[in-house]
N, C-alpha and C. Protein backbone atom coordinates (compact mmCIF):
# COMPACT_ATOMS: atom_id res chain seq x y z
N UNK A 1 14.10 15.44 25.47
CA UNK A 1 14.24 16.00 26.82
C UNK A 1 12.97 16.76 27.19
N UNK A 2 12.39 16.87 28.50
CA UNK A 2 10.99 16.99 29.10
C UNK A 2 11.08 18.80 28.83
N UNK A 3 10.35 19.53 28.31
CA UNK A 3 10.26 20.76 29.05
C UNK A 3 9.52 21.46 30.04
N UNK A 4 9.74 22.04 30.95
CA UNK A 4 8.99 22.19 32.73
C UNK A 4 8.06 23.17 32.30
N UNK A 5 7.68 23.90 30.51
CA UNK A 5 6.92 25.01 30.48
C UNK A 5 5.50 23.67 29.65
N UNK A 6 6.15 22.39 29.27
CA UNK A 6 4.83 22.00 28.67
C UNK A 6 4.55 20.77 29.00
N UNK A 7 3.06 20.32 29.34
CA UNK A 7 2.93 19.47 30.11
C UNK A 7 3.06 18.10 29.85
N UNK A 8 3.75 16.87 30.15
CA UNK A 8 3.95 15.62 29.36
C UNK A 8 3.05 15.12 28.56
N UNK A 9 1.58 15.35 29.05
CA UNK A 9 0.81 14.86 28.52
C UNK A 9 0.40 15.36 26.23
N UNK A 10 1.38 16.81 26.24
CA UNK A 10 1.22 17.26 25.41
C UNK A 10 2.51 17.01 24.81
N UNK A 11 3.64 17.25 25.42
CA UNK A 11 4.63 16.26 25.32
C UNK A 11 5.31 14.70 24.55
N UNK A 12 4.25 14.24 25.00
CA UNK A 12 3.98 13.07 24.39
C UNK A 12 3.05 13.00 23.19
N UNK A 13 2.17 13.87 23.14
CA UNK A 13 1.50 14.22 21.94
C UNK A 13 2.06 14.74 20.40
N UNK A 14 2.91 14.90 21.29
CA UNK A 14 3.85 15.98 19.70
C UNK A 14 5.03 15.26 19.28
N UNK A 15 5.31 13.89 20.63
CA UNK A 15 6.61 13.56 20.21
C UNK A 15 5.69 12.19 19.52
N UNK A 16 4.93 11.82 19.42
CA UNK A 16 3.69 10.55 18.74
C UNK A 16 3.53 11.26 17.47
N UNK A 17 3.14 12.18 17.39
CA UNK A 17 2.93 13.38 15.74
C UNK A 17 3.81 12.84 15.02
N UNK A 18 5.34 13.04 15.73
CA UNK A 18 6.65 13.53 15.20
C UNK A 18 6.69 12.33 14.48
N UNK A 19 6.66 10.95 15.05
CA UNK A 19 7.25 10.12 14.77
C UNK A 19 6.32 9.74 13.39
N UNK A 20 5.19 10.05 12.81
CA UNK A 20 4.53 10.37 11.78
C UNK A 20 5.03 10.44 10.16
N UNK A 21 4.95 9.80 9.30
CA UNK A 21 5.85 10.08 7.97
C UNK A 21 6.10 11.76 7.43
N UNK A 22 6.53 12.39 7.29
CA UNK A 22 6.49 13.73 6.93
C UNK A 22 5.98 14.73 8.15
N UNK A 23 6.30 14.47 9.02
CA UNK A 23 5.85 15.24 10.73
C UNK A 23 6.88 15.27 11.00
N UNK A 24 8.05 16.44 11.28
CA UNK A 24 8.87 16.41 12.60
C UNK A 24 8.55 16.76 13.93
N UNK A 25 9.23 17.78 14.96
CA UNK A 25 9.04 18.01 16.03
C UNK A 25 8.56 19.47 15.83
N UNK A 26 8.67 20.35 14.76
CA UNK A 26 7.85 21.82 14.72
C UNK A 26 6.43 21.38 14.20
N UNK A 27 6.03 20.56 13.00
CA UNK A 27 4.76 20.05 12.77
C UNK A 27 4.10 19.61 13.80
N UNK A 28 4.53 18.62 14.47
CA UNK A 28 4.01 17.85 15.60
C UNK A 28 3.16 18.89 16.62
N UNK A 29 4.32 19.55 17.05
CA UNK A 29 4.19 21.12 17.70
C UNK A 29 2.98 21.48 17.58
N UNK A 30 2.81 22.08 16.38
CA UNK A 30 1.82 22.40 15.77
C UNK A 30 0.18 21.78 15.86
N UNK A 31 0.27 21.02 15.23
CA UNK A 31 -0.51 19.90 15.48
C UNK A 31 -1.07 19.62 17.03
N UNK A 32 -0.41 19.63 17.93
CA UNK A 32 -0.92 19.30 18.99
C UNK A 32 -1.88 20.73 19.75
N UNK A 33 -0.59 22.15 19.55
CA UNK A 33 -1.52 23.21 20.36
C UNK A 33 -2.49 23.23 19.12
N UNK A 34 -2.89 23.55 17.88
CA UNK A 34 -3.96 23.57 17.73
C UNK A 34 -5.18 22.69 17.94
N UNK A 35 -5.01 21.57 18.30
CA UNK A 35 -5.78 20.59 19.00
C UNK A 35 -6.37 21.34 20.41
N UNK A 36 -5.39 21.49 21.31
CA UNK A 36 -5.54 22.47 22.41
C UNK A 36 -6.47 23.30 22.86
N UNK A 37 -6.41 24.55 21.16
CA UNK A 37 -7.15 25.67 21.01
C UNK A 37 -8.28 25.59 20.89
N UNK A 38 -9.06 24.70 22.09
CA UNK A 38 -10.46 24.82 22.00
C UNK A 38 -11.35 24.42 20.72
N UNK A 39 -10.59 22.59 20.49
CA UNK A 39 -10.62 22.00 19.42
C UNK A 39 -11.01 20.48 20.42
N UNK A 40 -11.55 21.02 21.45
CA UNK A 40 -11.92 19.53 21.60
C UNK A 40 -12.47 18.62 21.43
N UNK A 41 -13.46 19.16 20.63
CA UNK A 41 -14.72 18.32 19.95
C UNK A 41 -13.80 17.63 18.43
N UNK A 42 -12.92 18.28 18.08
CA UNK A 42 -12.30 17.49 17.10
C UNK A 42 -10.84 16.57 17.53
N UNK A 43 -10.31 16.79 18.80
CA UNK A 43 -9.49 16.16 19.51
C UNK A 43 -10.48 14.97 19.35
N UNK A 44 -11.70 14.83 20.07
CA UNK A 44 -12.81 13.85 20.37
C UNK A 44 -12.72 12.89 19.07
N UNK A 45 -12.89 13.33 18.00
CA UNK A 45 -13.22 12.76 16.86
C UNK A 45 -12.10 11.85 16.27
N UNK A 46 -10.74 12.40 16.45
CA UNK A 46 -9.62 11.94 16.00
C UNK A 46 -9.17 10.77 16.76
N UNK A 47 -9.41 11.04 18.45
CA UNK A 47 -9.62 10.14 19.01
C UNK A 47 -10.18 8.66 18.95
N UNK A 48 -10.88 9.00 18.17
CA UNK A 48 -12.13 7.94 17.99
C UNK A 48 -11.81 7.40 16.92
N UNK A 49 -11.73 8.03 15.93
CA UNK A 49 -11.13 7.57 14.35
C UNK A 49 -10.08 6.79 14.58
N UNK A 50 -9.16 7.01 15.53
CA UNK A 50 -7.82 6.52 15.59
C UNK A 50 -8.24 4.94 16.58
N UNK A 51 -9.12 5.23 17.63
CA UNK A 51 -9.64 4.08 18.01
C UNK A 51 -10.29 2.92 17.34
N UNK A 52 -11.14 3.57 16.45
CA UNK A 52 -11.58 2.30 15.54
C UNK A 52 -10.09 1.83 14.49
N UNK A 53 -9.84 2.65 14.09
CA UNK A 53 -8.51 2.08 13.32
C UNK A 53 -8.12 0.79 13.95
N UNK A 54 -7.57 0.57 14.80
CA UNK A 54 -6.97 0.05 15.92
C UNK A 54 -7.56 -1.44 15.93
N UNK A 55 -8.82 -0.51 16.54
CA UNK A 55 -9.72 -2.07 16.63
C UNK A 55 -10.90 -2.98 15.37
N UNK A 56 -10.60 -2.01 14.30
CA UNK A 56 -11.74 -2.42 13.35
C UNK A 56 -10.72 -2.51 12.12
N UNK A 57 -10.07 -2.78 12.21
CA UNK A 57 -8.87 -2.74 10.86
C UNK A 57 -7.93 -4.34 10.65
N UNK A 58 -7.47 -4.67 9.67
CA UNK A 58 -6.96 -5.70 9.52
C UNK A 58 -6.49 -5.94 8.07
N UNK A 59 -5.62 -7.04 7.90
CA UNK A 59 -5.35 -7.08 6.55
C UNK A 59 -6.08 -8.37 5.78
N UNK A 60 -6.87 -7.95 4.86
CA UNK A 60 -7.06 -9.38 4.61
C UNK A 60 -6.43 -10.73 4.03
N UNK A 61 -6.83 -11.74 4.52
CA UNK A 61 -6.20 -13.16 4.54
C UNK A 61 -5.93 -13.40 3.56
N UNK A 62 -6.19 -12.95 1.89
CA UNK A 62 -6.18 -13.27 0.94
C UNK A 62 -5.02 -12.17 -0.08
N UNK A 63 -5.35 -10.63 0.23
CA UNK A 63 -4.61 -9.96 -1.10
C UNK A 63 -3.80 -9.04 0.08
N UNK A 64 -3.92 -9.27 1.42
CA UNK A 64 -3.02 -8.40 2.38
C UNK A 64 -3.89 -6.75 2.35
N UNK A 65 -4.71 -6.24 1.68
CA UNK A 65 -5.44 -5.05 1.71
C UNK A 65 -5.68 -4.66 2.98
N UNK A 66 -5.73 -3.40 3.14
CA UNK A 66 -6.78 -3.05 4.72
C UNK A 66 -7.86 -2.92 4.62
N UNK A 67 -8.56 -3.69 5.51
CA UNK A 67 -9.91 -4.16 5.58
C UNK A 67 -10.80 -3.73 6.92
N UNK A 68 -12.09 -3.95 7.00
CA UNK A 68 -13.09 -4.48 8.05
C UNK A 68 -13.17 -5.89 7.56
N UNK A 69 -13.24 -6.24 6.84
CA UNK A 69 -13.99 -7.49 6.71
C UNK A 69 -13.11 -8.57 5.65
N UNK A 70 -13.05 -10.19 6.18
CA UNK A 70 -12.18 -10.79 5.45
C UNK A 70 -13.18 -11.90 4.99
N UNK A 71 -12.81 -12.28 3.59
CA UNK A 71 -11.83 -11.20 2.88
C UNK A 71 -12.61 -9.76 2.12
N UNK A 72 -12.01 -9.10 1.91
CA UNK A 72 -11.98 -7.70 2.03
C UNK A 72 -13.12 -7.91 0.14
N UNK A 73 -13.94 -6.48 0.38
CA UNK A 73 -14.80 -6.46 -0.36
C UNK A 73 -14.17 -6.37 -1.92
N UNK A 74 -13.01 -6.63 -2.35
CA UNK A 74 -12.47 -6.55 -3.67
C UNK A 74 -12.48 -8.33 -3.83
N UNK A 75 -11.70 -8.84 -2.80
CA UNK A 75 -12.05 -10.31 -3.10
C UNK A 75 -13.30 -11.02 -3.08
N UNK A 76 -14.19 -10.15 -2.41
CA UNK A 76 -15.55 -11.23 -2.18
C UNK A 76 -16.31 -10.90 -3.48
N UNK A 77 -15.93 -9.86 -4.29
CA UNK A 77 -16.61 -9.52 -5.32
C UNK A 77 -16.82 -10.42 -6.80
N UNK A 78 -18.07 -11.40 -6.85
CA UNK A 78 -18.13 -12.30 -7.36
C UNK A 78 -17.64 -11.63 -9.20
N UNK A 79 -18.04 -10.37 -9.30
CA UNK A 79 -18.11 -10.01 -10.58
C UNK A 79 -16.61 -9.48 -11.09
N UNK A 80 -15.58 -9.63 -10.45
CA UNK A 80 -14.02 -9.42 -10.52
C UNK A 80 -13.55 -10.66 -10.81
N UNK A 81 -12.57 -10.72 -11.96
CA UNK A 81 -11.74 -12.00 -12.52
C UNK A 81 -10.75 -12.15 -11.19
N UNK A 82 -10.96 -13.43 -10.67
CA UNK A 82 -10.30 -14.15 -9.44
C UNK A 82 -8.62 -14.68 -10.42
N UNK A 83 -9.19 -14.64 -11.34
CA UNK A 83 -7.64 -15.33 -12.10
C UNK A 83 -6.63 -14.13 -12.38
N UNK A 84 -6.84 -12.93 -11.96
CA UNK A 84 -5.53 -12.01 -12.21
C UNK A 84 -5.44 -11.07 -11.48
N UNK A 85 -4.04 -11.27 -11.08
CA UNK A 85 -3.90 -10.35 -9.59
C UNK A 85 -2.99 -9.35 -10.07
N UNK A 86 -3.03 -8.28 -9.29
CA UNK A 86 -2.24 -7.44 -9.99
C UNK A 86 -1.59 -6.99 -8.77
N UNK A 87 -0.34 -6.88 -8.67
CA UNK A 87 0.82 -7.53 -7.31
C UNK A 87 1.02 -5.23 -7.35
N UNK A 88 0.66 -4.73 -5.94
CA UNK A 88 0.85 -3.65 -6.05
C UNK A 88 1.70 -3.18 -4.22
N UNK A 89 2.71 -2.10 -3.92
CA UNK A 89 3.10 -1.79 -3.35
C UNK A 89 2.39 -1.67 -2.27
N UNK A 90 1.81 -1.11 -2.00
CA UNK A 90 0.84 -0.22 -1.09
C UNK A 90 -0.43 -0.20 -1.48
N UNK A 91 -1.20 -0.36 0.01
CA UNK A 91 -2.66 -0.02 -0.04
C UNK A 91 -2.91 1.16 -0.88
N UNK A 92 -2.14 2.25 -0.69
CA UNK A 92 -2.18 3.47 -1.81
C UNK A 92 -2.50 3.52 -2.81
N UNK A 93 -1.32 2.72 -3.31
CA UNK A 93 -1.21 2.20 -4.79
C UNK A 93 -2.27 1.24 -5.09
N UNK A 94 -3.30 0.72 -4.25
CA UNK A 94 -4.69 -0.01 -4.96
C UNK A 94 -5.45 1.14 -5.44
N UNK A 95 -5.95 1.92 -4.45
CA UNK A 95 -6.70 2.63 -4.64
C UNK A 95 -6.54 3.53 -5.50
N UNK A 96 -5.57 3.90 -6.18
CA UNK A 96 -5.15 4.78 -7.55
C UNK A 96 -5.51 3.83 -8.82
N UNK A 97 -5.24 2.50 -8.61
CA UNK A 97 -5.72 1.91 -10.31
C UNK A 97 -6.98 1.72 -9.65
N UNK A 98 -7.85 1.30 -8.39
CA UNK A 98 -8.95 1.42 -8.60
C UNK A 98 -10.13 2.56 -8.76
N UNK A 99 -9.62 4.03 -9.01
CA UNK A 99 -9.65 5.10 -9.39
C UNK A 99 -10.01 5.32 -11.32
N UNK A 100 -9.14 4.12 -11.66
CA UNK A 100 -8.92 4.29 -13.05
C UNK A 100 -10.57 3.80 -13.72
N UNK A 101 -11.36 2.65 -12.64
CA UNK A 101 -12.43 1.77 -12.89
C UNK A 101 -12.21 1.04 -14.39
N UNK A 102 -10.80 0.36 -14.82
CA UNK A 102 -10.59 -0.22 -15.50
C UNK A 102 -9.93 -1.30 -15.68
N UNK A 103 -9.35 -1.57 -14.28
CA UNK A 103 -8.70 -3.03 -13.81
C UNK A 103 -9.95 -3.72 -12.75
N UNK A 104 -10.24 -5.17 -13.44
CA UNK A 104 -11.50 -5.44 -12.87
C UNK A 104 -11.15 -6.89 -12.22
N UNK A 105 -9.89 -7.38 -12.33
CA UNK A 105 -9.36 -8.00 -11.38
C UNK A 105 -9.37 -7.78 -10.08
N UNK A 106 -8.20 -9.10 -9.30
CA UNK A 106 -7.95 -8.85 -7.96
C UNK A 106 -6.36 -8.22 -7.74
N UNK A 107 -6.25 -8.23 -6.19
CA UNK A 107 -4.99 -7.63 -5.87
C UNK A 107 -4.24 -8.50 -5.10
N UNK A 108 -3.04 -7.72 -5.09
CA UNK A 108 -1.73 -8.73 -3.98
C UNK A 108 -0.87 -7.25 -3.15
N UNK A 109 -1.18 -6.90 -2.56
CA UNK A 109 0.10 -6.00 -1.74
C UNK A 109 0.66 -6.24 -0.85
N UNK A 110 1.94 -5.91 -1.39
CA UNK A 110 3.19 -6.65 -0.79
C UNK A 110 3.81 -5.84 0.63
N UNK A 111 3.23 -4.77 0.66
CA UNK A 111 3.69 -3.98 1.70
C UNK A 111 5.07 -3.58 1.66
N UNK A 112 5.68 -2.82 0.71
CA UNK A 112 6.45 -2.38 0.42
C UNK A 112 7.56 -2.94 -0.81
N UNK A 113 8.84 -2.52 -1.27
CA UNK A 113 9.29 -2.88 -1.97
C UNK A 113 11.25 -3.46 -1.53
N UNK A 114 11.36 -3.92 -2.05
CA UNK A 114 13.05 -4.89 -1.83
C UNK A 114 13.80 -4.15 -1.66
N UNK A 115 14.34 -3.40 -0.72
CA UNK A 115 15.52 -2.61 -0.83
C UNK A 115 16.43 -2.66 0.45
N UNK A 116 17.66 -3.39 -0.04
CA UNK A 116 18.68 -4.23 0.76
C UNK A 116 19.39 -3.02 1.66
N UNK A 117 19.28 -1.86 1.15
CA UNK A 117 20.11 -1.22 1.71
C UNK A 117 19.14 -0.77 3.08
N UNK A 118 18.35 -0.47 2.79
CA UNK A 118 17.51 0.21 3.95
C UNK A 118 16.93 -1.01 4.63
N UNK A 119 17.36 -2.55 4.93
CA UNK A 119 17.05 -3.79 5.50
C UNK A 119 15.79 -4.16 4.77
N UNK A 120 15.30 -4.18 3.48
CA UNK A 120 14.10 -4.34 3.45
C UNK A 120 14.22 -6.00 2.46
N UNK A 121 14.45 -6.68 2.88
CA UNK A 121 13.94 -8.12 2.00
C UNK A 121 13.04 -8.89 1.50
N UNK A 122 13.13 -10.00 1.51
CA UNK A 122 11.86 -10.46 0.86
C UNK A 122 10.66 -10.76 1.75
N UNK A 123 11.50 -11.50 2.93
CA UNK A 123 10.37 -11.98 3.86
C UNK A 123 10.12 -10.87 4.57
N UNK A 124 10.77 -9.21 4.38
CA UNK A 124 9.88 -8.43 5.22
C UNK A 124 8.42 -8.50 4.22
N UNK A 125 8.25 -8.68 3.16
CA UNK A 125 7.26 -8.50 2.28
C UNK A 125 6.37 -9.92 2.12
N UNK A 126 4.89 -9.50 1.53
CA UNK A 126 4.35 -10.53 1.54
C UNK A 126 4.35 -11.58 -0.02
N UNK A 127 5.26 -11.62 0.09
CA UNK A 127 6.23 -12.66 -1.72
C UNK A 127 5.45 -13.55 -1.27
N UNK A 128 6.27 -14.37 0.03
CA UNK A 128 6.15 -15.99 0.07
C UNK A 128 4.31 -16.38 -0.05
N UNK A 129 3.51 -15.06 0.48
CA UNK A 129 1.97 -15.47 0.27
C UNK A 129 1.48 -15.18 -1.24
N UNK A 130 2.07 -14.44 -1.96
CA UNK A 130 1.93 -14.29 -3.77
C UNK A 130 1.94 -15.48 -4.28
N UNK A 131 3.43 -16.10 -3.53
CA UNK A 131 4.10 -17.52 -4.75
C UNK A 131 2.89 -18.50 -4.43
N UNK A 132 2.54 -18.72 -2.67
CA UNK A 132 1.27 -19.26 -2.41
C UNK A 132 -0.34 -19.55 -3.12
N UNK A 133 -0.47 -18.04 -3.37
CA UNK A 133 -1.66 -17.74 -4.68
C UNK A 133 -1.16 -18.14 -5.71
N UNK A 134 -0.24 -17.86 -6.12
CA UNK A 134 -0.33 -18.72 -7.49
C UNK A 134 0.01 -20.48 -7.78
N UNK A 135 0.37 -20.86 -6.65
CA UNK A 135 0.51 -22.13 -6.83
C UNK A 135 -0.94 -22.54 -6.21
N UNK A 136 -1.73 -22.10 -5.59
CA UNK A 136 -2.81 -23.02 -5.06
C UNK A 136 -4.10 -22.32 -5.82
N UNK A 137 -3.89 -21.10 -6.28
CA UNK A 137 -5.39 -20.66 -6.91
C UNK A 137 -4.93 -21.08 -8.19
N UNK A 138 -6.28 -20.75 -9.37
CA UNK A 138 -6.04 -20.63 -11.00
C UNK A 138 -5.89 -19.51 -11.58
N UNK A 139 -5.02 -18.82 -11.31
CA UNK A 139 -4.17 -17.87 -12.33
C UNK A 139 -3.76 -18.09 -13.55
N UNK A 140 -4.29 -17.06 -14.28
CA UNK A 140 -3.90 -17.11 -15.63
C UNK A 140 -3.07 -15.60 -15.71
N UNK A 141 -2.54 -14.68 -15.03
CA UNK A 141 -2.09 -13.74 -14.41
C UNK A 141 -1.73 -12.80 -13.78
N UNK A 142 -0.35 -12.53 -13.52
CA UNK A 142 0.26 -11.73 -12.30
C UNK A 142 0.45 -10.80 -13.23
N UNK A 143 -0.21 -9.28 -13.07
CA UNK A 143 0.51 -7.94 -13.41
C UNK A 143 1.14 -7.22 -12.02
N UNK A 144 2.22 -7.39 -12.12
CA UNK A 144 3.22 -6.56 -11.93
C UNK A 144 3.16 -4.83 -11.76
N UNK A 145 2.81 -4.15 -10.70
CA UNK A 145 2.37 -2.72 -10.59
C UNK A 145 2.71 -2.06 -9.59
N UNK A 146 4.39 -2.59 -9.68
CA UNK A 146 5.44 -1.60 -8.62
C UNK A 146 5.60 -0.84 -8.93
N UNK A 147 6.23 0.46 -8.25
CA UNK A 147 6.49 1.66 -9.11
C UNK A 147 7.50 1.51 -9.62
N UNK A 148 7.39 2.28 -10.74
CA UNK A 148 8.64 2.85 -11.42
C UNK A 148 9.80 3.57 -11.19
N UNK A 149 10.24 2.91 -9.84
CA UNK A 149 11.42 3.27 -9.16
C UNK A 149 12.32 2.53 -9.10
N UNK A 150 13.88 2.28 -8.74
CA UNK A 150 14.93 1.73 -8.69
C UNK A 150 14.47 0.74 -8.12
N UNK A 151 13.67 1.02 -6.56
CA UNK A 151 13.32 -0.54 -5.63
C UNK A 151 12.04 -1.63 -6.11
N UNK A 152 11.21 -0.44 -7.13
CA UNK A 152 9.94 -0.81 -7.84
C UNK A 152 10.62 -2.06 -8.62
N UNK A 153 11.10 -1.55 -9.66
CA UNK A 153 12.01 -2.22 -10.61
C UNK A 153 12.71 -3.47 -10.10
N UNK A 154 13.84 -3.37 -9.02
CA UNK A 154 14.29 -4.59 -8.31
C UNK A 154 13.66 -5.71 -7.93
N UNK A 155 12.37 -4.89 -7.10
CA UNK A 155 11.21 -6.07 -6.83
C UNK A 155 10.71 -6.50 -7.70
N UNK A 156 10.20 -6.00 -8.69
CA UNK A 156 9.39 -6.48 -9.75
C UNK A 156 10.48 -7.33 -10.53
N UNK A 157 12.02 -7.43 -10.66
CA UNK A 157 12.92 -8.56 -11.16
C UNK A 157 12.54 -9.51 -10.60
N UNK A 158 12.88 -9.99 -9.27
CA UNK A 158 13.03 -10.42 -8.54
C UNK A 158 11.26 -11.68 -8.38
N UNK A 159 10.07 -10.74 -8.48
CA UNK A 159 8.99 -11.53 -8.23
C UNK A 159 9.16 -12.19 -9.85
N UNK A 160 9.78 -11.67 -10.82
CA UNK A 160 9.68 -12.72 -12.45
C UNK A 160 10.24 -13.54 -12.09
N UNK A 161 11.25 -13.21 -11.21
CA UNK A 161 12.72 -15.24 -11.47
C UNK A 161 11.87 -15.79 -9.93
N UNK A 162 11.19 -15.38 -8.92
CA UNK A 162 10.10 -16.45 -8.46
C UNK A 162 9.18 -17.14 -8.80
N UNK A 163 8.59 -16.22 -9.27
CA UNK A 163 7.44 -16.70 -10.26
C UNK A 163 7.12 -17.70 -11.78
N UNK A 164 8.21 -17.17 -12.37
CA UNK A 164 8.28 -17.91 -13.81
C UNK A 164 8.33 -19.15 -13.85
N UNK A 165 9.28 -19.76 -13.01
CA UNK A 165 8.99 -21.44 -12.82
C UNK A 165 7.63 -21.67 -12.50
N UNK A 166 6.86 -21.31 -11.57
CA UNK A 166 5.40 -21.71 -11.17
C UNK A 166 3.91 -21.97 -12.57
N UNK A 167 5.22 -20.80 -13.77
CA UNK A 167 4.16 -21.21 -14.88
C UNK A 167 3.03 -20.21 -15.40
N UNK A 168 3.11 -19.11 -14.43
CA UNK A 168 2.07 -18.34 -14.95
C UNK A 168 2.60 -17.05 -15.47
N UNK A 169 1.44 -16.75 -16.02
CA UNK A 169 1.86 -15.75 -17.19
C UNK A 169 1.75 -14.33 -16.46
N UNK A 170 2.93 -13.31 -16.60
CA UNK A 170 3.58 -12.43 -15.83
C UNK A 170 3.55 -10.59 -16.67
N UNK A 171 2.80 -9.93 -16.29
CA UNK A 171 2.70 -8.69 -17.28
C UNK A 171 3.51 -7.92 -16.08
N UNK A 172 3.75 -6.39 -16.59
CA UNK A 172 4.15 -4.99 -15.50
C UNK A 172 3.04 -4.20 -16.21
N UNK A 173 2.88 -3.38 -15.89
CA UNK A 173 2.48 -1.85 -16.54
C UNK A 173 3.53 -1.12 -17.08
N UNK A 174 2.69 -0.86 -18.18
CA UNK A 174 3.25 -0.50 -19.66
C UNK A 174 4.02 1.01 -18.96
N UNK A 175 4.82 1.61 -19.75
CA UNK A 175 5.47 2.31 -18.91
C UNK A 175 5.04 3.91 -18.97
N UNK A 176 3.98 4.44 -19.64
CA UNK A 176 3.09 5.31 -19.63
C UNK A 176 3.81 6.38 -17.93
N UNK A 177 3.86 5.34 -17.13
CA UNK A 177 4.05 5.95 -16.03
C UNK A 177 5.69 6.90 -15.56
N UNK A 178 5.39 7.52 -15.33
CA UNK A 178 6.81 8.44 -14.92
C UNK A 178 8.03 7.81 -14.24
N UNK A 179 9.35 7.75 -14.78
CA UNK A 179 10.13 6.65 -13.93
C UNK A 179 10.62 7.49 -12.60
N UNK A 180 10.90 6.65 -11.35
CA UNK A 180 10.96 7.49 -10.13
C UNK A 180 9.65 8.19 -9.49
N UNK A 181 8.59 7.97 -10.13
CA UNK A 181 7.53 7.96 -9.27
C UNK A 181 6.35 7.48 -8.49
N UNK A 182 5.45 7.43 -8.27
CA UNK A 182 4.88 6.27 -7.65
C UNK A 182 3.52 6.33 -8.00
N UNK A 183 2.82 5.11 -7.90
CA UNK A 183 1.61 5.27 -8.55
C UNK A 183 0.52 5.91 -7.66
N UNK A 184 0.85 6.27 -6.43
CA UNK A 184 0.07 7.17 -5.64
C UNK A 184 -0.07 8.35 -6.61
N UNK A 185 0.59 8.78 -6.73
CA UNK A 185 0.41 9.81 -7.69
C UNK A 185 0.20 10.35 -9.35
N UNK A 186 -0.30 9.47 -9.42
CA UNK A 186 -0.72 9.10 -11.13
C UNK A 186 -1.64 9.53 -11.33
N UNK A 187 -2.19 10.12 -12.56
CA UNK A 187 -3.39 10.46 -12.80
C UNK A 187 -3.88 8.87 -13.37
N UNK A 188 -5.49 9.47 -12.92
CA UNK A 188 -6.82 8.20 -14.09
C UNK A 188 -6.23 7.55 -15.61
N UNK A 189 -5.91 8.84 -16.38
CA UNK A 189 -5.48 8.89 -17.22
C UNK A 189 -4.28 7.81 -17.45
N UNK A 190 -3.29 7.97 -16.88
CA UNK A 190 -1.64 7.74 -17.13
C UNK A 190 -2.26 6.12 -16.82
N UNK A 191 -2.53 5.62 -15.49
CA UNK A 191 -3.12 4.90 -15.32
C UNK A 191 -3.55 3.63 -16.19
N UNK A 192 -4.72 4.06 -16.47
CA UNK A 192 -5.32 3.46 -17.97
C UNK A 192 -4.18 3.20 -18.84
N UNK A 193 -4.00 3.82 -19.41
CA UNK A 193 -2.88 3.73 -20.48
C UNK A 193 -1.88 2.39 -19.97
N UNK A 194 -1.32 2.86 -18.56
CA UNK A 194 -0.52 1.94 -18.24
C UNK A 194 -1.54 0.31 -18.15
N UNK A 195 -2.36 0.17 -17.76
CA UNK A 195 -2.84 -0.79 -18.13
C UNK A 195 -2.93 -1.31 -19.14
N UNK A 196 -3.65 -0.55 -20.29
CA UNK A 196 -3.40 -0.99 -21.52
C UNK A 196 -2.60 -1.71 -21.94
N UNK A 197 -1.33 -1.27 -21.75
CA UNK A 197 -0.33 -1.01 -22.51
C UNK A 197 0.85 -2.08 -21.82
N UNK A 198 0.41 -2.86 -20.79
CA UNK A 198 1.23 -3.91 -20.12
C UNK A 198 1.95 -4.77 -20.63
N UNK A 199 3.09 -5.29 -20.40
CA UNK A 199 4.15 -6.12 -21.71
C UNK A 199 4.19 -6.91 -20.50
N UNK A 200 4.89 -8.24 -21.43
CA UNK A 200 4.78 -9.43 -20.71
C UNK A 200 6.04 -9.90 -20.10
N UNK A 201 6.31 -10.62 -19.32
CA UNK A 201 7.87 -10.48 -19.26
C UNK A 201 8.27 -11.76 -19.17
């Protein structure tokens, strides 16, 4: 509902915040008058940031990553083993094992994980382009690097009984990692290990 003390234009600013992962309508709030407060040179900036997003962003054609450029500089990288992908949740979740500088493979993100209850299936996810890579590239393997959560776990069933007929050889990360949490939040450390330490399934 509009309020007659604040102007739509700010209005709309806070109710765009809100709708934000971890932003309600007091954050949002927030967020917007300090923008306000003679923050316009960084209003300017965010502006802009948010503009190129928009227009300079994309996923690439090959591992689904966010990119400028396709395919995205992890695939074009001649000196990375093209034969093992390592199938991960979230753009997030790349950038944490590529943090570790010890997985020198490629990637697959699926853009989220299987969970029926909250409508999330297969074809909201990018499976059917995984099963694709592995039937048309040379894989010698898929690691598996959902989180260690209930929906982590489900999906990661679920991509073995797709996959296993196709023939290729199928690891997870070793379980080093905390169950119920996500690999956004992993240390270097835990990481590694979990690499290491990958079982086959």
């Amino acid at each position: 509902m509009a309020n007659a003390a604040i102007p739509p234009s700010v209005t709309e600013l806070i109710q765009t915040f809100a709708e934000l992962p971890g932003i309600g309508p007091k954050t949002g709030s927030r967020l917007a008058f300090f923008l306000l407060r003679g923050k316009s040179e960084l209003a300017m900036r965010l502006a802009e940031a948010l503009k190129g997003l928009v227009e300079k962003t994309r996923f690439c054609s090959k591992c689904y990553n966010v990119t400028e450029d396709d395919p995205c500089p992890i695939c074009a990288d001649p000196t990375r083993d093209q034969s093992i992908v390592c199938v991960v949740e979230e753009p997030m979740d790349l950038l944490s094992l590529e943090r570790t500088e010890n997985y020198r493979g490629v990637y697959h993100v699926l853009h989220g994980a299987l969970s029926p209850l909250e409508g999330i299936f297969a074809e909201d996810l990018r499976i059917a382009e995984l099963e694709k890579r592995v039937r048309e590239d040379e894989l010698k393997e898929v690691l598996l690097a959902t989180n260690p959560t209930s929906e982590g776990d489900y999906t990661a069933a679920y991509l073995v009984q797709r996959l296993k007929p196709l023939g290729v050889r199928i690891t997870r990360l070793g379980r080093g990692l905390p169950v119920g949490g996500d690999l956004e939040y992993a240390d270097a450390v835990t990481l590694t290990r979990a690499l290491e330490s990958r079982q086959e399934l």
